[in-house]
Protein backbone atom coordinates (compact mmCIF):
# COMPACT_ATOMS: atom_id res chain seq x y z
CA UNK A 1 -25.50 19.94 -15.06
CA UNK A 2 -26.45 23.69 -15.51
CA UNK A 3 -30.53 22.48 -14.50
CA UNK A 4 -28.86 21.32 -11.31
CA UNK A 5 -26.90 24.12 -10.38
CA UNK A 6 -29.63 26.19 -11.10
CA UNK A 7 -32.05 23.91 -8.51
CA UNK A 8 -28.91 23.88 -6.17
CA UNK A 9 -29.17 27.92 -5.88
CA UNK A 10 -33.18 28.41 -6.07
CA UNK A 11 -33.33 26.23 -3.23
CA UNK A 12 -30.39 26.87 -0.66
CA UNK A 13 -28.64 24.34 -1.44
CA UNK A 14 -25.68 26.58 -2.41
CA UNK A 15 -25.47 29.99 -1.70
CA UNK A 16 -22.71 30.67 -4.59
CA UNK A 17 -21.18 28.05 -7.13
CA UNK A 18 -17.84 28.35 -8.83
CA UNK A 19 -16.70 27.49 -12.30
CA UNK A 20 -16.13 28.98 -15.52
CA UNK A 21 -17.50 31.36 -18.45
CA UNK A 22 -16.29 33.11 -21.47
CA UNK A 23 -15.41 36.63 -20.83
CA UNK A 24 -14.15 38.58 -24.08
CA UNK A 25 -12.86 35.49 -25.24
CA UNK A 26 -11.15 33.85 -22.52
CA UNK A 27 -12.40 31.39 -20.21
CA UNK A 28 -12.25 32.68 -16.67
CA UNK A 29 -13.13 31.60 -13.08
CA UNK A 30 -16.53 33.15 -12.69
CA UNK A 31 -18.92 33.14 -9.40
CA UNK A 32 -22.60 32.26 -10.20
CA UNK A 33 -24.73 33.30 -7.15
CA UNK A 34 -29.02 33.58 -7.30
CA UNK A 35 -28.71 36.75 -8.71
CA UNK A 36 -27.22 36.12 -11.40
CA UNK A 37 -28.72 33.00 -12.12
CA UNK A 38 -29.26 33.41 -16.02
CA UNK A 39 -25.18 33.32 -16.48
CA UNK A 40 -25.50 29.74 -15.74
CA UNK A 41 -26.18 29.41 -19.00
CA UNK A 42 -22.71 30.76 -19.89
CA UNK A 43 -21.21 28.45 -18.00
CA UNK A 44 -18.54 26.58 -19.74
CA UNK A 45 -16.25 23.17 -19.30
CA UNK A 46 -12.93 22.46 -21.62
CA UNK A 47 -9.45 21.41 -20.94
CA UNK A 48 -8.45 24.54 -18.96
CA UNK A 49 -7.56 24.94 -15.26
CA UNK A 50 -7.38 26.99 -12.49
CA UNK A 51 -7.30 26.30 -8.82
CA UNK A 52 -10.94 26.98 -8.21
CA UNK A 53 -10.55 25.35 -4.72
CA UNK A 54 -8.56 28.31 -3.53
CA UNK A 55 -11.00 30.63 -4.14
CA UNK A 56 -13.79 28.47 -1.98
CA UNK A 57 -10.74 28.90 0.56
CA UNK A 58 -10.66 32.88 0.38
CA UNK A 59 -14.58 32.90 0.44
CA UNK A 60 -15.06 30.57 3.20
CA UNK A 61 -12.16 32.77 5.20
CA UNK A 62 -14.38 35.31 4.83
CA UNK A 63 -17.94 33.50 5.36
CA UNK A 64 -17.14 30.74 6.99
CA UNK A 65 -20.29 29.30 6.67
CA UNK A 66 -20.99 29.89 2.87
CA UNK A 67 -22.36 26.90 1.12
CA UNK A 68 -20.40 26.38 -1.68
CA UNK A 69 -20.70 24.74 -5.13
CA UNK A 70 -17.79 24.15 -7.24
CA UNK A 71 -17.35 22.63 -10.92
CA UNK A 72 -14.01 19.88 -9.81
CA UNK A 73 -12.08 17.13 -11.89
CA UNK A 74 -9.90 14.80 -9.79
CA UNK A 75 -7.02 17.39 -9.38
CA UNK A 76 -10.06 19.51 -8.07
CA UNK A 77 -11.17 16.65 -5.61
CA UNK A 78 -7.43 15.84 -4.42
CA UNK A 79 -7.06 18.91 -3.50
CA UNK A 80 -10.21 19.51 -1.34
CA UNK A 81 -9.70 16.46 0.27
CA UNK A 82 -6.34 17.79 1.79
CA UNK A 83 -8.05 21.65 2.48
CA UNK A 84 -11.19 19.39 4.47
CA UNK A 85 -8.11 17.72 6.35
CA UNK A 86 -6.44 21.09 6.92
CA UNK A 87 -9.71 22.64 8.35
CA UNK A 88 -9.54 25.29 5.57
CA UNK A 89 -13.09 24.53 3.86
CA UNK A 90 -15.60 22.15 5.61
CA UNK A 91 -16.99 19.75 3.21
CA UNK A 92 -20.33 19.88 5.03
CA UNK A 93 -20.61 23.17 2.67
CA UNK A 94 -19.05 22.31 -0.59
CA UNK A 95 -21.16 20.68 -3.02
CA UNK A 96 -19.36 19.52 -6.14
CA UNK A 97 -20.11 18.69 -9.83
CA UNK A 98 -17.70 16.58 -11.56
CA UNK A 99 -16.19 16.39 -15.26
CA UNK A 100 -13.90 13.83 -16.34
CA UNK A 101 -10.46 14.37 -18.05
CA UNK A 102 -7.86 11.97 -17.08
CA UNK A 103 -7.38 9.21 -15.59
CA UNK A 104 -8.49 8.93 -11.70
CA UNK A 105 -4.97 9.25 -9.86
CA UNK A 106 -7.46 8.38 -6.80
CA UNK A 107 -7.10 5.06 -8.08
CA UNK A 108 -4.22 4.96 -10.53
CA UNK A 109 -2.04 7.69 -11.14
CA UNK A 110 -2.56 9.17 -14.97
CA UNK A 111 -1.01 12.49 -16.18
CA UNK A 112 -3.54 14.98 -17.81
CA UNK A 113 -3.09 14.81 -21.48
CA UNK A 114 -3.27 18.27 -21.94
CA UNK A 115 -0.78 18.86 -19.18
CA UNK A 116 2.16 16.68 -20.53
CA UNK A 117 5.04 18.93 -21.27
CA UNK A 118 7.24 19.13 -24.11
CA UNK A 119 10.61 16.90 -24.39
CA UNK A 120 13.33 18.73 -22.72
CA UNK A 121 15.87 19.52 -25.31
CA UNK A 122 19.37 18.23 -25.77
CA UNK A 123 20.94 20.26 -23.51
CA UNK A 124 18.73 20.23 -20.73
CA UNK A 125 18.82 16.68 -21.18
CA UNK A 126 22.73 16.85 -19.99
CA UNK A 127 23.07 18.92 -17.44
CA UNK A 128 19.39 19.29 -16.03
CA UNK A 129 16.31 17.58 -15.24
CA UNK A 130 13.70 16.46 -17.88
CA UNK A 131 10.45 17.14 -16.57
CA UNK A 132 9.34 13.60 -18.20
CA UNK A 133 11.22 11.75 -16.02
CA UNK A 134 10.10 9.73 -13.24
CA UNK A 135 11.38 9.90 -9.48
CA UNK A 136 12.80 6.04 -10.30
CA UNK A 137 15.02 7.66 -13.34
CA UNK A 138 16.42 10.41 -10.46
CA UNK A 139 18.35 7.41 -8.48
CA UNK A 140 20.62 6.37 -11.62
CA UNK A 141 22.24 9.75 -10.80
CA UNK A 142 25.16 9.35 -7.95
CA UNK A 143 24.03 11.44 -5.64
CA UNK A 144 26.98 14.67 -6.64
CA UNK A 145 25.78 14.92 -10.21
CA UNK A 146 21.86 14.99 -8.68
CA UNK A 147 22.75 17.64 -7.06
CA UNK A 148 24.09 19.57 -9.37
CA UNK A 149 21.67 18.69 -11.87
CA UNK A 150 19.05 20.11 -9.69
CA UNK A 151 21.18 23.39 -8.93
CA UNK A 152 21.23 23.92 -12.77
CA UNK A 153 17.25 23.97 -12.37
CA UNK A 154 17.10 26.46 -9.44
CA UNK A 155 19.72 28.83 -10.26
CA UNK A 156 17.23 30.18 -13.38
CA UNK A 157 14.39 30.57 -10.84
CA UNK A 158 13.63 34.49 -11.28
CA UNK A 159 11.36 34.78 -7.32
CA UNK A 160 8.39 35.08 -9.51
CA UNK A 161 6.02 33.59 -7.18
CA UNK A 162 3.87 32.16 -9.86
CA UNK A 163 4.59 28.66 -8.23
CA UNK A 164 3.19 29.45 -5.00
CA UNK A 165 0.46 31.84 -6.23
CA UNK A 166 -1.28 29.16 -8.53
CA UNK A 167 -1.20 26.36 -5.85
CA UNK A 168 -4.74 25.21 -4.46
CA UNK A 169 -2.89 23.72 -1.50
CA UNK A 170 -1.07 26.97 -0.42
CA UNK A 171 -3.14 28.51 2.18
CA UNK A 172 -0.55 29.72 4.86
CA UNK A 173 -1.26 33.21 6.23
CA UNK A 174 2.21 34.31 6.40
CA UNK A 175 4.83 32.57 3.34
CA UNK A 176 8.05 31.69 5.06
CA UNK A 177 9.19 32.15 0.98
CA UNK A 178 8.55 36.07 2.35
CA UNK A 179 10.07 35.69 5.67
CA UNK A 180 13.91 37.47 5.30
CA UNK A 181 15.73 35.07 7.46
CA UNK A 182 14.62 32.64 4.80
CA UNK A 183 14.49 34.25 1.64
CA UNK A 184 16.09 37.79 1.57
CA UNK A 185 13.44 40.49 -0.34
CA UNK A 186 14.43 42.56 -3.40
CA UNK A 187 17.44 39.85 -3.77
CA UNK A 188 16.92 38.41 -7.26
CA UNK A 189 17.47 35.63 -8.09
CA UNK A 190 16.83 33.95 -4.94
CA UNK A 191 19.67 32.23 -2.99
CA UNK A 192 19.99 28.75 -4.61
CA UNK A 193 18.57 25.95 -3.61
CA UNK A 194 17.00 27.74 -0.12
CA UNK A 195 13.76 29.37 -2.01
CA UNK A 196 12.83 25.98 -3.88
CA UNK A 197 14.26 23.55 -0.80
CA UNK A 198 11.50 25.71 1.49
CA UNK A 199 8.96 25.62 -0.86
CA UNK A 200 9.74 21.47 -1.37
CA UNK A 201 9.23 21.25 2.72
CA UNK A 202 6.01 22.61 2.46
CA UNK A 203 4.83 20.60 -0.09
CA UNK A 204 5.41 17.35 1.83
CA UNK A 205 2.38 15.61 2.41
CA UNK A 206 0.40 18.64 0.82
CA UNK A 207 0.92 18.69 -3.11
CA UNK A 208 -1.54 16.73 -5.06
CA UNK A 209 0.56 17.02 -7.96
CA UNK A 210 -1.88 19.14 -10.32
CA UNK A 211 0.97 20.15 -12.00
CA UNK A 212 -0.28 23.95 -11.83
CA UNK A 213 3.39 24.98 -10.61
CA UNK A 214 5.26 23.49 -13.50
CA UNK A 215 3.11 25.24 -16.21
CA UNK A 216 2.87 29.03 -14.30
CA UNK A 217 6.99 28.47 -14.26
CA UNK A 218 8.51 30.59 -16.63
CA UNK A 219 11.69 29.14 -16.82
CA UNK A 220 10.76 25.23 -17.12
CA UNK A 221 11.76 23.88 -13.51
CA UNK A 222 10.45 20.38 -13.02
CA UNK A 223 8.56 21.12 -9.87
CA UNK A 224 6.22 18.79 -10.20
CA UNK A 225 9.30 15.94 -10.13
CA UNK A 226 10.47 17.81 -6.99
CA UNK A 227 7.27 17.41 -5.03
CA UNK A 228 6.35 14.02 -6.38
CA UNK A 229 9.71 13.08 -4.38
CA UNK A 230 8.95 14.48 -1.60
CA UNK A 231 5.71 12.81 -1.66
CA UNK A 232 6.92 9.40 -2.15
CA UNK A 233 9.47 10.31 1.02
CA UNK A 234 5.84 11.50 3.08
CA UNK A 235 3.83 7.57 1.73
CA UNK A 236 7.30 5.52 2.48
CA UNK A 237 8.40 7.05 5.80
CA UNK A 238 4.88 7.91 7.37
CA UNK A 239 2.32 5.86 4.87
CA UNK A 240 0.03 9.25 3.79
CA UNK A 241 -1.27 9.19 0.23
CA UNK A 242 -2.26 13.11 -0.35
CA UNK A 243 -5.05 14.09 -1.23
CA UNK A 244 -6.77 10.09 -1.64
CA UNK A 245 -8.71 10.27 1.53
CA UNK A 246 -10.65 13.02 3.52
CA UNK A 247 -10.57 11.67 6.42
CA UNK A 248 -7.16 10.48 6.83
CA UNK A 249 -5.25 13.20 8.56
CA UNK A 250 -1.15 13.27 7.99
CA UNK A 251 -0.82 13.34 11.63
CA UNK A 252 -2.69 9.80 12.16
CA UNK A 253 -1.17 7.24 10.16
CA UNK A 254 -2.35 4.19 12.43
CA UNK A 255 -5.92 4.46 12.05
CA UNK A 256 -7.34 6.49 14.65
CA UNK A 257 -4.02 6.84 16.95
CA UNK A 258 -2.71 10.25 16.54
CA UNK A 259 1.00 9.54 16.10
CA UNK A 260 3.62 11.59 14.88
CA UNK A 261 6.31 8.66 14.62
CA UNK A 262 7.35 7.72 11.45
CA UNK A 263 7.64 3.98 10.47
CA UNK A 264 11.13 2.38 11.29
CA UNK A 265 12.95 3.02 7.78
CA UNK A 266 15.06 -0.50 7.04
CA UNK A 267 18.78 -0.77 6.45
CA UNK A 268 19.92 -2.38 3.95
């Protein structure tokens, strides 16, 4: 893998490539360019994560035609497939090296190992959401205790932004989570449920369900059940699996029609 990369920058093949190294200790996001070429040796691979994909984004903003390597596992991959669709990076320019560590949700969905969280505790367990539970487990709520169960959840959100700042998938310019009409500043917390219920809107048809939200949370919200319901809402109403396929775009559903209709829903 390193000899590779290393061939990959002597010969133009990438201009920069993006992965990891140990730096006092910690293993950090590091840039490995042709100058630098002897860190490659450094570089490192272990069951740690950060959205590496976002900082291709920021670089290609800036160069936008920077050929770009990038160390990805499927997470990774998911998520480039929905910033090629989103014209944020062109894949032209992205060369990737791959390293296993879960099972492929590109073909059936598998939780990282190292990303399963802890059993919610007792309490939790009766008045909020454990973050172990499926979105099939949410509809043997009625639809008032729901509710309230997922009010308990956002009323300890402290506005940290940690959500929104670790997500490979967040690339807007402005944040309507900024915008006061939406979200008022200084006001902490947030009014509940509009910060999260944004947030949720955005994610439709965009999270790839990394799970990168739920562990920068401080205070345990089961995001990653929140989008993974809007997501089923996104493949059931408009039949979009994010982040499977490059080249299906979430406003073309029907092949190559562009269509912005939603499938009939049924009645029972």
């Amino acid at each position: 893998m390193k000899s590779k990369i290393k061939l990959w920058l002597e010969d133009g093949t990438i201009d920069i490539f993006i992965g990891y190294k140990t730096v006092k200790g910690h293993p950090l996001p590091h840039c490995f360019t042709l100058s630098n070429l002897e860190e490659i040796d450094e570089l490192i691979v272990g069951p740690f994560r950060y959205p590496l994909e976002g900082i291709a984004t920021d670089i290609a903003s800036e160069q936008p035609n920077a050929k770009i390597g990038i160390l990805v596992r499927d997470c990774n991959t998911r998520a480039l497939n929905v910033l090629y669709i989103w014209n944020q990076l062109d894949r032209n320019n992205i060369k990737t090296v791959t390293v296993n560590c879960c099972p492929s949700p590109l073909k059936q969905h598998g939780d990282c190992s190292y990303l399963e969280p802890e059993k919610a505790g007792n309490y939790k367990k009766q008045v909020g959401l454990d973050s172990n539970m499926d979105t099939a487990s949410l509809e043997a709520f009625g639809q008032e205790e729901l509710l309230g169960r997922w009010m308990y959840e956002f009323q300890k959100c402290i506005k940290c932004y940690g959500c929104r700042n670790i997500c490979p998938v967040c690339f807007c310019k402005e944040c309507s989570l900024e915008h006061p009409d939406l979200v008022e500043p200084g006001k902490l917390p947030p009014d509940v449920p509009i910060f999260h219920l944004v947030r949720a809107v955005h994610m439709a048809g965009r999270c790839i369900d990394c799970g990168l939200c739920e562990d920068a949370c401080p205070m345990d919200i089961p995001l990653r059940l929140l989008y993974r319901k809007v997501n089923e809402i996104v493949l059931d109403v408009f039949d979009y699996d994010t982040g499977t396929n490059p080249d299906q775009s979430p406003f073309s559903v029907l092949g190559d029609e562009v269509t912005l209709e939603p499938k009939p829903l049924e009645v029972a």
